[in-house]
PDB file of N, CA and C in Angstrom:
ATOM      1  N   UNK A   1      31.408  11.728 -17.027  1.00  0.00           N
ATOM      2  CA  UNK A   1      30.803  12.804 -16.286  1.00  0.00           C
ATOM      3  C   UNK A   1      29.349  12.460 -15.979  1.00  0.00           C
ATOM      4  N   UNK A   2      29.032  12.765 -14.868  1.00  0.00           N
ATOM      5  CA  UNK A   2      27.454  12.508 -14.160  1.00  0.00           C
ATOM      6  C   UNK A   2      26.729  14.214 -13.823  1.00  0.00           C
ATOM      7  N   UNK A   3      25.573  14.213 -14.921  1.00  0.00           N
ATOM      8  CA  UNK A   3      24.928  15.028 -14.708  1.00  0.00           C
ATOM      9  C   UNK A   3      23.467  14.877 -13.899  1.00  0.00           C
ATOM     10  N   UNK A   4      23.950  15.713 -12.786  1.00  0.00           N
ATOM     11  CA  UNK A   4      22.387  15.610 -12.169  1.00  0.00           C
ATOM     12  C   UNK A   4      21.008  16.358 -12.299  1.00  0.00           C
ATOM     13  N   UNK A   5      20.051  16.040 -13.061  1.00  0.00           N
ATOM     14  CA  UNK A   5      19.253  16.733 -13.307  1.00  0.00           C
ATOM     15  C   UNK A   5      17.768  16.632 -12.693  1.00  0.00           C
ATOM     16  N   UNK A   6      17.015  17.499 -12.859  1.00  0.00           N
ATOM     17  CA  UNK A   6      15.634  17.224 -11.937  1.00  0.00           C
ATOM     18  C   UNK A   6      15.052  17.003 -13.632  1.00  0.00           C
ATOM     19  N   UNK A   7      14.112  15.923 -13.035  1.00  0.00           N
ATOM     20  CA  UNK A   7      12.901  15.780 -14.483  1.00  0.00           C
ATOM     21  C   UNK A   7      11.234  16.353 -13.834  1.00  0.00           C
ATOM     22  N   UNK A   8      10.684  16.352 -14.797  1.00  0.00           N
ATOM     23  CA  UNK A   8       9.625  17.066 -14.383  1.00  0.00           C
ATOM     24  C   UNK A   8       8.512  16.279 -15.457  1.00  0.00           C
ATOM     25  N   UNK A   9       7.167  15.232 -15.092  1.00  0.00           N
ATOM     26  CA  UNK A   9       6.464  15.198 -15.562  1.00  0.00           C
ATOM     27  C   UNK A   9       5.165  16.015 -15.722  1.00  0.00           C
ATOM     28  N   UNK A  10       4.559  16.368 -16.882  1.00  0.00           N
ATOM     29  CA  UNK A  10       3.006  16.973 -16.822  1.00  0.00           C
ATOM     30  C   UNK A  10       2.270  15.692 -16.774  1.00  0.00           C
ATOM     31  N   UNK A  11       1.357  15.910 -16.243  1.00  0.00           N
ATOM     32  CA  UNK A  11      -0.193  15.082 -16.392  1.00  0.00           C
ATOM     33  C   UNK A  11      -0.725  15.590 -17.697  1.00  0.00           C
ATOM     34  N   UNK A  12      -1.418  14.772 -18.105  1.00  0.00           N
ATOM     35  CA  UNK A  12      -2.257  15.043 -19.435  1.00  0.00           C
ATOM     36  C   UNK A  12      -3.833  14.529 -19.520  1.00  0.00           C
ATOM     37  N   UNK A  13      -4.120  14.559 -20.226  1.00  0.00           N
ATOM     38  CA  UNK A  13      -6.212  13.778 -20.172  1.00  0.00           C
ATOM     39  C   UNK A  13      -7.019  13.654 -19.135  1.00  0.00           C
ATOM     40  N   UNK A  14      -7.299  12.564 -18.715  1.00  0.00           N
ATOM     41  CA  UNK A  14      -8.307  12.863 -17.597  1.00  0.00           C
ATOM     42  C   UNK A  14      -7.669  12.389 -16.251  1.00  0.00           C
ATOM     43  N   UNK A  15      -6.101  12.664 -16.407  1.00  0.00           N
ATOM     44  CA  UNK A  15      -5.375  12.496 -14.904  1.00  0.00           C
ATOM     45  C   UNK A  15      -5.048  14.048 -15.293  1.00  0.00           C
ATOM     46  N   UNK A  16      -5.449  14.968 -15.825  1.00  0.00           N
ATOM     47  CA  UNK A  16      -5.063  16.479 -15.578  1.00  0.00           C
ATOM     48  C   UNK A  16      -6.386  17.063 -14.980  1.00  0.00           C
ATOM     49  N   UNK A  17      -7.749  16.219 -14.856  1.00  0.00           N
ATOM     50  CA  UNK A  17      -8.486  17.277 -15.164  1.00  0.00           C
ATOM     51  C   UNK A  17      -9.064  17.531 -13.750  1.00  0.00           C
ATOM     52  N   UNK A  18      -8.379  16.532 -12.771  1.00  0.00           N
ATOM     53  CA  UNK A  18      -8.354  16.995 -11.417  1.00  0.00           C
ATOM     54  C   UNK A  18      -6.856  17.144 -10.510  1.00  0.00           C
ATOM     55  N   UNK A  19      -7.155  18.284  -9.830  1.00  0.00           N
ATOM     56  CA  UNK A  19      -5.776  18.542  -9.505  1.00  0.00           C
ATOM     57  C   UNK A  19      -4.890  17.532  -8.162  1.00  0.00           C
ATOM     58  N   UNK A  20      -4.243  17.063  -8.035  1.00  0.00           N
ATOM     59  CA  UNK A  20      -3.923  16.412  -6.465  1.00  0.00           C
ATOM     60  C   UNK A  20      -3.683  16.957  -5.282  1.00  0.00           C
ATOM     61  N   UNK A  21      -3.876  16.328  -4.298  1.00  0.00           N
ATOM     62  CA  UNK A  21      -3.802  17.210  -3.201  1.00  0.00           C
ATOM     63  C   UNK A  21      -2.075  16.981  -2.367  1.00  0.00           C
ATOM     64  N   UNK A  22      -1.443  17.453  -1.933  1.00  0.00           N
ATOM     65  CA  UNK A  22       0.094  17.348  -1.499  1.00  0.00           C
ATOM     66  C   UNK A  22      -0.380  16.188  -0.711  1.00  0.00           C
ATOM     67  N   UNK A  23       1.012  14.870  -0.966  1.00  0.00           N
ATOM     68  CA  UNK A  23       0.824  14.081  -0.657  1.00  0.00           C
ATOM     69  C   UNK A  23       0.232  12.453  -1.520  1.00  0.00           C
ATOM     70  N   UNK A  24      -1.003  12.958  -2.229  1.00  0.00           N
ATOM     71  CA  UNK A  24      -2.090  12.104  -2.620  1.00  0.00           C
ATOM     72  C   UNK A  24      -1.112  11.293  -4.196  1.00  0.00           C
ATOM     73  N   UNK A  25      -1.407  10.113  -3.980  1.00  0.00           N
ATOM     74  CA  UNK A  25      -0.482   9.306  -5.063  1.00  0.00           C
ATOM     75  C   UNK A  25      -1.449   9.475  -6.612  1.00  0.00           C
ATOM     76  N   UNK A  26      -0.418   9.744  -7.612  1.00  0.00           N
ATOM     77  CA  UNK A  26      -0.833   9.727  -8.882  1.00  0.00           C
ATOM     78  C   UNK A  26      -0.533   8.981  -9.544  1.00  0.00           C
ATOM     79  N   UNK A  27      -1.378   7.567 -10.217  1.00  0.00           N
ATOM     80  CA  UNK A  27      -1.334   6.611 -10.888  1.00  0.00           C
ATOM     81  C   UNK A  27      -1.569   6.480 -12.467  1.00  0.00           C
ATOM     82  N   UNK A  28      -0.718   6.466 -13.313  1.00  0.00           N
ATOM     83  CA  UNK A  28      -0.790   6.247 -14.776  1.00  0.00           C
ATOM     84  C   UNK A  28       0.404   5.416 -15.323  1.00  0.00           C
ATOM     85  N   UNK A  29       0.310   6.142 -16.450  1.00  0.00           N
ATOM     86  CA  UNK A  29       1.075   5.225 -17.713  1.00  0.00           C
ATOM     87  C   UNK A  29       2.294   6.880 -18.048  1.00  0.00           C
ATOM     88  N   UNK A  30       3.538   6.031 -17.829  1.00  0.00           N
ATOM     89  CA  UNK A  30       4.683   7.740 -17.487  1.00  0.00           C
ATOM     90  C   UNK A  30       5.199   7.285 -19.041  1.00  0.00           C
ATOM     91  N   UNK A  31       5.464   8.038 -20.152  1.00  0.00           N
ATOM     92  CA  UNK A  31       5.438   7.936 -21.358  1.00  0.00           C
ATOM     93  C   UNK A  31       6.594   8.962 -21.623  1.00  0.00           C
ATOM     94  N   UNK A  32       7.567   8.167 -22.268  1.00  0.00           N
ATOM     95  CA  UNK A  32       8.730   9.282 -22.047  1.00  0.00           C
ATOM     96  C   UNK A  32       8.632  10.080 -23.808  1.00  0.00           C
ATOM     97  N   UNK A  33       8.874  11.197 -24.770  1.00  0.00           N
ATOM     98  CA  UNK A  33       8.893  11.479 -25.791  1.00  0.00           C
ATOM     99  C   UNK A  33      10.129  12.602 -26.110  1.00  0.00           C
ATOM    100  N   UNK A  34      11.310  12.080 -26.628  1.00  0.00           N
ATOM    101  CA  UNK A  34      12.528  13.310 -27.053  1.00  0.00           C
ATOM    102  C   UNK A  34      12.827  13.172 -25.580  1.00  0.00           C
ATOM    103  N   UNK A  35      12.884  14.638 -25.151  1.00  0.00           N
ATOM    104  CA  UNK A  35      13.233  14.921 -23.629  1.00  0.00           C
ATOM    105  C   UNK A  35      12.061  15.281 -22.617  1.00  0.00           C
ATOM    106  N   UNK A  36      10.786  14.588 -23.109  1.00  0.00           N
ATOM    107  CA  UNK A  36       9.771  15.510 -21.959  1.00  0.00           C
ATOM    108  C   UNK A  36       9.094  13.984 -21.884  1.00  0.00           C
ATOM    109  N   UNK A  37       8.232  14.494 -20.385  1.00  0.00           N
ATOM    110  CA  UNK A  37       8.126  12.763 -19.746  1.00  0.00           C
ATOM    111  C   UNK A  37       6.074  13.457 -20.235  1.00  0.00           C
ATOM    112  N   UNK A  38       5.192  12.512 -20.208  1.00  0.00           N
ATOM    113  CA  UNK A  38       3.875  13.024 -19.378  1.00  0.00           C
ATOM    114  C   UNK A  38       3.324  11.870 -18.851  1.00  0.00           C
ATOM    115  N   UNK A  39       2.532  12.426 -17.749  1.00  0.00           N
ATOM    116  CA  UNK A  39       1.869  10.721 -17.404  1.00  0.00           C
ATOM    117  C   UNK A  39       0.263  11.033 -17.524  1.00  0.00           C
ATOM    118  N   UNK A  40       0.356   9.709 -17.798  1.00  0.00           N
ATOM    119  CA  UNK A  40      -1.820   9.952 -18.463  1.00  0.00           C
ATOM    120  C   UNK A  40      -1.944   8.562 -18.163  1.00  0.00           C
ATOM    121  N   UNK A  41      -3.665   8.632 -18.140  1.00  0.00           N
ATOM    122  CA  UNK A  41      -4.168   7.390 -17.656  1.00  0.00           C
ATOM    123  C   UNK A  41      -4.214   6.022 -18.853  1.00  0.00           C
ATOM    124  N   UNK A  42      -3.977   4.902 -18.990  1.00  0.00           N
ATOM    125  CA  UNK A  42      -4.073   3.388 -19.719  1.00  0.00           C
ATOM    126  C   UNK A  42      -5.191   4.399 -20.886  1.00  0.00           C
ATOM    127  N   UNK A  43      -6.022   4.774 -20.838  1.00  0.00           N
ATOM    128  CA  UNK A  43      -7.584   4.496 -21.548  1.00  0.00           C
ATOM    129  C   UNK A  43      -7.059   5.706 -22.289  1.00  0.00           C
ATOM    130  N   UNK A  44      -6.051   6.718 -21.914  1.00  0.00           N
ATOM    131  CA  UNK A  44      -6.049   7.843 -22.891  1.00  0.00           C
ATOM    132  C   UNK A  44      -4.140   8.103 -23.724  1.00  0.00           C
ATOM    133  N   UNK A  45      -3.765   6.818 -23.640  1.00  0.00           N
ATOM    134  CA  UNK A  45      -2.579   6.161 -24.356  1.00  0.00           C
ATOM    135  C   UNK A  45      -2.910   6.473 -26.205  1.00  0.00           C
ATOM    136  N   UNK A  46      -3.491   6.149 -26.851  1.00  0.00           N
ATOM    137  CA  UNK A  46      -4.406   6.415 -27.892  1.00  0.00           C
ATOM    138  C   UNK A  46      -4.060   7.158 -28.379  1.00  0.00           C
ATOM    139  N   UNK A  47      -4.848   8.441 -27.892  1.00  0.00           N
ATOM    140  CA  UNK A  47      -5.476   9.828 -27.593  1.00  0.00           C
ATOM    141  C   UNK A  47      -3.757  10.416 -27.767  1.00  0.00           C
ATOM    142  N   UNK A  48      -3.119  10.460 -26.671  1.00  0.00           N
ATOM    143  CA  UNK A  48      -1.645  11.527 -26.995  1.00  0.00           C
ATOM    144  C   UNK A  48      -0.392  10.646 -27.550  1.00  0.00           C
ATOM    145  N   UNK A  49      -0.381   9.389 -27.755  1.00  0.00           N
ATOM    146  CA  UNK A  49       0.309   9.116 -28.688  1.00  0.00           C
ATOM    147  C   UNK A  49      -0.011   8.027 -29.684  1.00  0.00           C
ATOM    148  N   UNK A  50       1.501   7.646 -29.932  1.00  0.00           N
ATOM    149  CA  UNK A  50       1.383   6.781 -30.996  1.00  0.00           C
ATOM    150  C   UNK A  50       0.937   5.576 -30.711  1.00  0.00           C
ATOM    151  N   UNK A  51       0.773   5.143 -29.460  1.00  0.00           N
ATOM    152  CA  UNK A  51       1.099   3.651 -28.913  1.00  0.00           C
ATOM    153  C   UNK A  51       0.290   3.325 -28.762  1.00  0.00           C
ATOM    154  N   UNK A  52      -0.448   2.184 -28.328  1.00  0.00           N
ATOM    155  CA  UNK A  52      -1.736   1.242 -27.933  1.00  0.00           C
ATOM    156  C   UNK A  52      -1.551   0.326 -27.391  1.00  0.00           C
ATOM    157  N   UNK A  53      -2.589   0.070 -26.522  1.00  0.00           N
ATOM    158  CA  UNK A  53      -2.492  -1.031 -25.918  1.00  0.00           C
ATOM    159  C   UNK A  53      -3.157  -1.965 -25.638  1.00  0.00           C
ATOM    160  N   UNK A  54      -2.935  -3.535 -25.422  1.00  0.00           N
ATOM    161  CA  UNK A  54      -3.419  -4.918 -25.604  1.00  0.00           C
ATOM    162  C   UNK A  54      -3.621  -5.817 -24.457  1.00  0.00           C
ATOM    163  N   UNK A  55      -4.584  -6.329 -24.515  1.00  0.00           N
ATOM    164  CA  UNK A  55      -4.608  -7.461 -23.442  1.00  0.00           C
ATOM    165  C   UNK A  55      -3.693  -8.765 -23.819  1.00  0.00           C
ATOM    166  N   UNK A  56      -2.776  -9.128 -22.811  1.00  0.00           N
ATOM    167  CA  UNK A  56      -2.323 -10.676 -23.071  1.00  0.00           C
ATOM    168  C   UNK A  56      -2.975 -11.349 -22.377  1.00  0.00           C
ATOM    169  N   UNK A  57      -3.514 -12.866 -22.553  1.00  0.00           N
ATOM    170  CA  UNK A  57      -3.841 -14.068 -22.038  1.00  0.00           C
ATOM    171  C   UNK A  57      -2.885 -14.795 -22.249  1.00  0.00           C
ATOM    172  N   UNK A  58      -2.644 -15.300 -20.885  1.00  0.00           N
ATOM    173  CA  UNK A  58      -1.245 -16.535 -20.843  1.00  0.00           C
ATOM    174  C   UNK A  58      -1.745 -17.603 -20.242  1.00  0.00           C
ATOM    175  N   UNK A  59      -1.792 -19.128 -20.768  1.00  0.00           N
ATOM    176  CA  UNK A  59      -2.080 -20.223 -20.436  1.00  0.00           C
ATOM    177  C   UNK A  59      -1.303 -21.047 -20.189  1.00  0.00           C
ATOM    178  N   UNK A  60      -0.839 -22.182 -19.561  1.00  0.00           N
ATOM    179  CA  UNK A  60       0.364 -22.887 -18.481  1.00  0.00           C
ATOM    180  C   UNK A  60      -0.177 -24.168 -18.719  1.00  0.00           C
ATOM    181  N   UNK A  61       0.363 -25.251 -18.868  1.00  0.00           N
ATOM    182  CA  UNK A  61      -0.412 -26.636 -19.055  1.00  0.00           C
ATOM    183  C   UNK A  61       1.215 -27.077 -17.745  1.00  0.00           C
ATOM    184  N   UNK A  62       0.266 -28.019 -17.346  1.00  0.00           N
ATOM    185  CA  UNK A  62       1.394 -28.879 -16.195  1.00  0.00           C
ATOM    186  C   UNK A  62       0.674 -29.778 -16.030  1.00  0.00           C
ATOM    187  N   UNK A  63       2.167 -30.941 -16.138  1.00  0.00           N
ATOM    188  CA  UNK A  63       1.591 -32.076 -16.008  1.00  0.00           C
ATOM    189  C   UNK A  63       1.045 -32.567 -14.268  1.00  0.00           C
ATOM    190  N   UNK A  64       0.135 -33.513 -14.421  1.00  0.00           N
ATOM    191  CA  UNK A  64      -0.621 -33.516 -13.497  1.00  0.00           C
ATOM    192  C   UNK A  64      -1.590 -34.768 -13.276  1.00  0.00           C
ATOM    193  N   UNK A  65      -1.065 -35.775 -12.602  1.00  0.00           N
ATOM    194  CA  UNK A  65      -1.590 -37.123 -12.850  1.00  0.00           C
ATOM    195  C   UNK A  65      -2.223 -37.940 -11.649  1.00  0.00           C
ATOM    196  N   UNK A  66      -2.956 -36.811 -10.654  1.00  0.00           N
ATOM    197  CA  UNK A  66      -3.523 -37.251  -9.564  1.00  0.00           C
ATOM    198  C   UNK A  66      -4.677 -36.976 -10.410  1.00  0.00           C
ATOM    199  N   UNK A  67      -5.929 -37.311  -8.646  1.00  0.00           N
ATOM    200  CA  UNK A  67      -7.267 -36.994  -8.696  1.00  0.00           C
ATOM    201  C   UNK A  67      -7.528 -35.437  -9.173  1.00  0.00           C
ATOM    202  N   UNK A  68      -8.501 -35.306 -10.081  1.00  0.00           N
ATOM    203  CA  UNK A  68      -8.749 -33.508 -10.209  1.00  0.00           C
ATOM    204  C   UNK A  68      -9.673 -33.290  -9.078  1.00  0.00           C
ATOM    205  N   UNK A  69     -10.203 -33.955  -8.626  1.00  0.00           N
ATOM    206  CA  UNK A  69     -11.214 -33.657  -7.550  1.00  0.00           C
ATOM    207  C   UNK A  69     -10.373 -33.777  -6.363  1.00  0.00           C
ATOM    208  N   UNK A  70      -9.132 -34.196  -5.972  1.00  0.00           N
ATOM    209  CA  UNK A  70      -8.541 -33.926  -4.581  1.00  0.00           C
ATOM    210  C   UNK A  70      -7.437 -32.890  -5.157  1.00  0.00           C
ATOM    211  N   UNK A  71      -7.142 -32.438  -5.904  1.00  0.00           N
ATOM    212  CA  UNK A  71      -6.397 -31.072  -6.255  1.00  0.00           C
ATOM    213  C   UNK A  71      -7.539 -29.822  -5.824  1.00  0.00           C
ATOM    214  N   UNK A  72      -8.961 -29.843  -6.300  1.00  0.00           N
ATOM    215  CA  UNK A  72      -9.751 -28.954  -6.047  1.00  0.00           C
ATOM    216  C   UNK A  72     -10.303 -28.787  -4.561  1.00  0.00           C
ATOM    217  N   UNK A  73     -10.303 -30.046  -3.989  1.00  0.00           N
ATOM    218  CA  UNK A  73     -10.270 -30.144  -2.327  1.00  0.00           C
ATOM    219  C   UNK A  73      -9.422 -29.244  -1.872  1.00  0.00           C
ATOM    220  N   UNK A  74      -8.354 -29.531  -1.880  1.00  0.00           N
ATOM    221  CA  UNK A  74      -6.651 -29.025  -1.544  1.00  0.00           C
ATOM    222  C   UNK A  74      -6.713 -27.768  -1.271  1.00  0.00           C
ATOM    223  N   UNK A  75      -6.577 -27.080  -3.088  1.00  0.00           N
ATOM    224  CA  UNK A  75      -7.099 -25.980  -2.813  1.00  0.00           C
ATOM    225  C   UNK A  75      -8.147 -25.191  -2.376  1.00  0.00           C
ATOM    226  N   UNK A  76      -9.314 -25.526  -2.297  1.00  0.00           N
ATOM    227  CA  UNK A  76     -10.312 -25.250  -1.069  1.00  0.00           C
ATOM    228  C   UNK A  76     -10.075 -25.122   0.175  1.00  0.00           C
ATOM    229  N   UNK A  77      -9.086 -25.917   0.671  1.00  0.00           N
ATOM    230  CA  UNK A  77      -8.436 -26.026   2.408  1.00  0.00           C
ATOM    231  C   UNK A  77      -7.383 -24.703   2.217  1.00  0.00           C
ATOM    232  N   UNK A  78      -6.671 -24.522   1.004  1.00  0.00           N
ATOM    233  CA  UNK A  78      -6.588 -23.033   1.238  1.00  0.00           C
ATOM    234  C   UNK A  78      -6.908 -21.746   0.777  1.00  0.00           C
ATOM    235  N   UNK A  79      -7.592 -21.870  -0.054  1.00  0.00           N
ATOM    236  CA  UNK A  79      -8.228 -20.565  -0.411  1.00  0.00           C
ATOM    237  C   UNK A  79      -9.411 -20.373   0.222  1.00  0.00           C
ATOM    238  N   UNK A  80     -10.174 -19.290   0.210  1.00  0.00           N
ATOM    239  CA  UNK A  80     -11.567 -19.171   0.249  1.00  0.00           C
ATOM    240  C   UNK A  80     -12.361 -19.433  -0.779  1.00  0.00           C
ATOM    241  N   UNK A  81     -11.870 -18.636  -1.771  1.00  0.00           N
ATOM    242  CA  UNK A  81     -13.082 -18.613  -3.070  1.00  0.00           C
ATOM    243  C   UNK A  81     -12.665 -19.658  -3.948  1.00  0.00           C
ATOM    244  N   UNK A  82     -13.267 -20.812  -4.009  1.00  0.00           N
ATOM    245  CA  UNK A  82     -12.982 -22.121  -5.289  1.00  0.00           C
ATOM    246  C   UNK A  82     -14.184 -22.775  -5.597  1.00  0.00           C
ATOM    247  N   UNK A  83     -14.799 -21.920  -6.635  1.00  0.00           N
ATOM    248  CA  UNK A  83     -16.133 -22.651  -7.496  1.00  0.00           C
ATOM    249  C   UNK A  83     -15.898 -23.232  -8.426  1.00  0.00           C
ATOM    250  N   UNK A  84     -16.875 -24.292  -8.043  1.00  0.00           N
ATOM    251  CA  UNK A  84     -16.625 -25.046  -9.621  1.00  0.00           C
ATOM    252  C   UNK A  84     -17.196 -24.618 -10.809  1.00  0.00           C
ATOM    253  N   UNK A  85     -16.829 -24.933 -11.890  1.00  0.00           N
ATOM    254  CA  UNK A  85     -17.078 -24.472 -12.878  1.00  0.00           C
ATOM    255  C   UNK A  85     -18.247 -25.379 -14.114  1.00  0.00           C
ATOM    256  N   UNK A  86     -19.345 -24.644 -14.493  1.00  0.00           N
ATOM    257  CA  UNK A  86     -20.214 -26.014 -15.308  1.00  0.00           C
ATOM    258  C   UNK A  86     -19.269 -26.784 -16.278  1.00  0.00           C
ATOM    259  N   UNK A  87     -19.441 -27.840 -16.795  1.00  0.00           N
ATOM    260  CA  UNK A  87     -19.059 -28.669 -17.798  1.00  0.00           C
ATOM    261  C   UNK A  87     -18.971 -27.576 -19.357  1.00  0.00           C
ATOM    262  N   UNK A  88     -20.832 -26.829 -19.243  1.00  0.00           N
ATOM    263  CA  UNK A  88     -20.728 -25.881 -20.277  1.00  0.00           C
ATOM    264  C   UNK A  88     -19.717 -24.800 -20.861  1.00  0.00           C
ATOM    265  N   UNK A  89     -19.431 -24.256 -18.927  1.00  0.00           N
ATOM    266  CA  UNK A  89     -18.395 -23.228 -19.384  1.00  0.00           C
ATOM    267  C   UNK A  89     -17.508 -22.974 -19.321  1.00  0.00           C
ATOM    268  N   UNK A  90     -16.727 -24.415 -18.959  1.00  0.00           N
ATOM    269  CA  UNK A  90     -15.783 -24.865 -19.205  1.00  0.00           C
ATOM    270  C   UNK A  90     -15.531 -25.973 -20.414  1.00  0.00           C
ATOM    271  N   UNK A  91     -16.182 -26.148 -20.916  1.00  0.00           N
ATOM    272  CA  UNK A  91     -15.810 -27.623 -21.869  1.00  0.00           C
ATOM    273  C   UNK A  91     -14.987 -28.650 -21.251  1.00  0.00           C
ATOM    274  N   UNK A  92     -15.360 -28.914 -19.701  1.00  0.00           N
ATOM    275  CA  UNK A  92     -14.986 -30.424 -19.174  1.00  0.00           C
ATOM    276  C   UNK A  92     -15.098 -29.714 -17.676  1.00  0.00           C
ATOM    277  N   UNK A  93     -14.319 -30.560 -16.476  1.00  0.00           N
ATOM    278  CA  UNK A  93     -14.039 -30.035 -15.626  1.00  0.00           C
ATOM    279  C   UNK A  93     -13.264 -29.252 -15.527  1.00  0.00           C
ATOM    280  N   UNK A  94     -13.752 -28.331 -14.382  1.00  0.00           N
ATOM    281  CA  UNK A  94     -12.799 -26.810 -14.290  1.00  0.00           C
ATOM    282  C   UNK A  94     -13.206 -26.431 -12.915  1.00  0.00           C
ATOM    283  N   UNK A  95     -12.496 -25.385 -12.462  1.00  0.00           N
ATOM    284  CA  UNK A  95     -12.707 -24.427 -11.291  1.00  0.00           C
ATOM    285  C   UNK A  95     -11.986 -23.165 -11.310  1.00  0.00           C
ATOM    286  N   UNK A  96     -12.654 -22.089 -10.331  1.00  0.00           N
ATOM    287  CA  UNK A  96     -11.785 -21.056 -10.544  1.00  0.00           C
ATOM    288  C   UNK A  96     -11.401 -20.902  -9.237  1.00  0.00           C
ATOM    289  N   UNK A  97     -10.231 -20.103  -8.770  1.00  0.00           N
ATOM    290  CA  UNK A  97      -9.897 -19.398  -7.317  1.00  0.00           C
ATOM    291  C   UNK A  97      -9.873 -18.255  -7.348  1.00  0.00           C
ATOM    292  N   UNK A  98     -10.542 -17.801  -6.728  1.00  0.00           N
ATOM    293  CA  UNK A  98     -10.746 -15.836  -6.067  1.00  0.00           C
ATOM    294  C   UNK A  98     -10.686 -15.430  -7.588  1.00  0.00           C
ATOM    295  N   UNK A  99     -11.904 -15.771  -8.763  1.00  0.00           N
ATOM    296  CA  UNK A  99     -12.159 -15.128  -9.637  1.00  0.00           C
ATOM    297  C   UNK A  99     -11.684 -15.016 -10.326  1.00  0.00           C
ATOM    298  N   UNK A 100     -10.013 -15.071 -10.520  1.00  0.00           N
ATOM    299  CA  UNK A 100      -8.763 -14.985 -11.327  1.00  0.00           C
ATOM    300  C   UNK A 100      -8.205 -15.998 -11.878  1.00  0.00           C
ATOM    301  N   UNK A 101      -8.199 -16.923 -11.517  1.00  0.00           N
ATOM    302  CA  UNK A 101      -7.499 -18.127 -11.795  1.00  0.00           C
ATOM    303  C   UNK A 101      -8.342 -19.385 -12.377  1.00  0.00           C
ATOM    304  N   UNK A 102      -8.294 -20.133 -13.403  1.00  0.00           N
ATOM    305  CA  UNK A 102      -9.074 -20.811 -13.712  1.00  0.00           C
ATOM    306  C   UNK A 102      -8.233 -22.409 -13.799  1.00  0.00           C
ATOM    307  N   UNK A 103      -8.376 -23.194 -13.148  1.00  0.00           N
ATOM    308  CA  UNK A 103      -7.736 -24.341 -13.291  1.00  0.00           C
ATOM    309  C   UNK A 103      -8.769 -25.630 -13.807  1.00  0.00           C
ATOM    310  N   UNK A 104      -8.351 -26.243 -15.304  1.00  0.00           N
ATOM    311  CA  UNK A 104      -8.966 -27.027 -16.505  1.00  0.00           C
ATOM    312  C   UNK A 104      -8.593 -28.269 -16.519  1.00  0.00           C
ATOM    313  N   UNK A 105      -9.266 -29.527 -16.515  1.00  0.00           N
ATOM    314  CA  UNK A 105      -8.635 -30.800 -16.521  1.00  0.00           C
ATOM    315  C   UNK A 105      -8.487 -30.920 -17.803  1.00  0.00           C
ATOM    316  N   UNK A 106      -7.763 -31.130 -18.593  1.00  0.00           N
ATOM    317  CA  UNK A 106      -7.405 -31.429 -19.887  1.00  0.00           C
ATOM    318  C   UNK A 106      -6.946 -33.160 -20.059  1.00  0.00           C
ATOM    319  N   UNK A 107      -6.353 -33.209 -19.590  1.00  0.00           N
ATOM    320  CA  UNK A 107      -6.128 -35.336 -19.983  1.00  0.00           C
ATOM    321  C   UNK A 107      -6.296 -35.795 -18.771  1.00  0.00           C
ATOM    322  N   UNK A 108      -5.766 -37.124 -18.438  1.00  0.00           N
ATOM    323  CA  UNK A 108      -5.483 -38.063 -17.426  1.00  0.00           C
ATOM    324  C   UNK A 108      -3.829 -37.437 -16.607  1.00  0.00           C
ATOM    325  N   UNK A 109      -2.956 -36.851 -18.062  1.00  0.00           N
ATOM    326  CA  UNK A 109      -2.112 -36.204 -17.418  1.00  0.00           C
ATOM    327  C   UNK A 109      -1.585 -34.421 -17.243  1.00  0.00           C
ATOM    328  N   UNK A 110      -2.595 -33.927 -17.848  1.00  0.00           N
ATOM    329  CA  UNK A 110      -2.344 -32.594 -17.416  1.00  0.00           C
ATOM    330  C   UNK A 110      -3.608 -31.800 -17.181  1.00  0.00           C
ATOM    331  N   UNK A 111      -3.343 -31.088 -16.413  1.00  0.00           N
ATOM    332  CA  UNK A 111      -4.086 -29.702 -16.062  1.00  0.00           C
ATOM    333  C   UNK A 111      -3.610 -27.905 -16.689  1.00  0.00           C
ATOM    334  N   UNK A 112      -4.646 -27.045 -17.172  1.00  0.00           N
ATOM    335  CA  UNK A 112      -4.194 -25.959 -17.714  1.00  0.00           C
ATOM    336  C   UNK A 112      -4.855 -24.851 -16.200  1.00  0.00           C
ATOM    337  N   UNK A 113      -3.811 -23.744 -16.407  1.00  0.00           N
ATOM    338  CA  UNK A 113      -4.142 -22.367 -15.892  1.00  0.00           C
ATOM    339  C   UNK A 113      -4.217 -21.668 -16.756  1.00  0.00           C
ATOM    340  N   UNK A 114      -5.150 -21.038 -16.474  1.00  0.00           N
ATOM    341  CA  UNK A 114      -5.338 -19.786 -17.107  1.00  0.00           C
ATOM    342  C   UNK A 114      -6.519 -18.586 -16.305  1.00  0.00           C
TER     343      UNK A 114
END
């Protein structure tokens, strides 16, 4: 048997404390508990329940046995944003793309993302 039911979330914390206007999209974290849904914002997860939450960092090594300086060309011909990165703050050669992406020479044969 298929029951069709309407669900109904509340807002809670500081996605309650302004109202929306018909239409206008509401963005959070939808948290289901027993039978009642609420949605609240990442920063107030804590605050109404049990749960918490964490940053992951994920790093990728690939092998990689050209020039690091014509890989960083390359990508320059297609991105916009590709700075290089100091020796300091990177601990060797490095670069980033559009702020997000950090690509690390690590040996003769691989390169890391992160």
């Amino acid at each position: 048997m298929y029951f069709n039911s309407e669900k109904m979330a509340k807002t809670i914390g500081r996605l309650a404390e302004k109202t929306p206007k018909v239409g206008e999209t509401v963005s959070g974290l939808l948290v289901k508990k027993a039978f009642t849904y609420q949605i609240m914002a990442p920063d107030d997860l804590h605050v109404f329940s049990q749960l918490s939450t964490a940053n992951i960092s994920q790093r990728i090594t690939i092998a990689y046995t050209g020039a690091f300086g014509v890989l960083e060309h390359r990508l320059k011909q297609i991105f916009e944003s590709v700075e290089s990165l100091s020796d300091e703050e990177s601990e060797g050669p490095a670069f980033c793309v559009h702020e997000r992406l950090t690509v690390k020479y690590e040996s003769e044969k691989h390169i890391s993302l992160y």
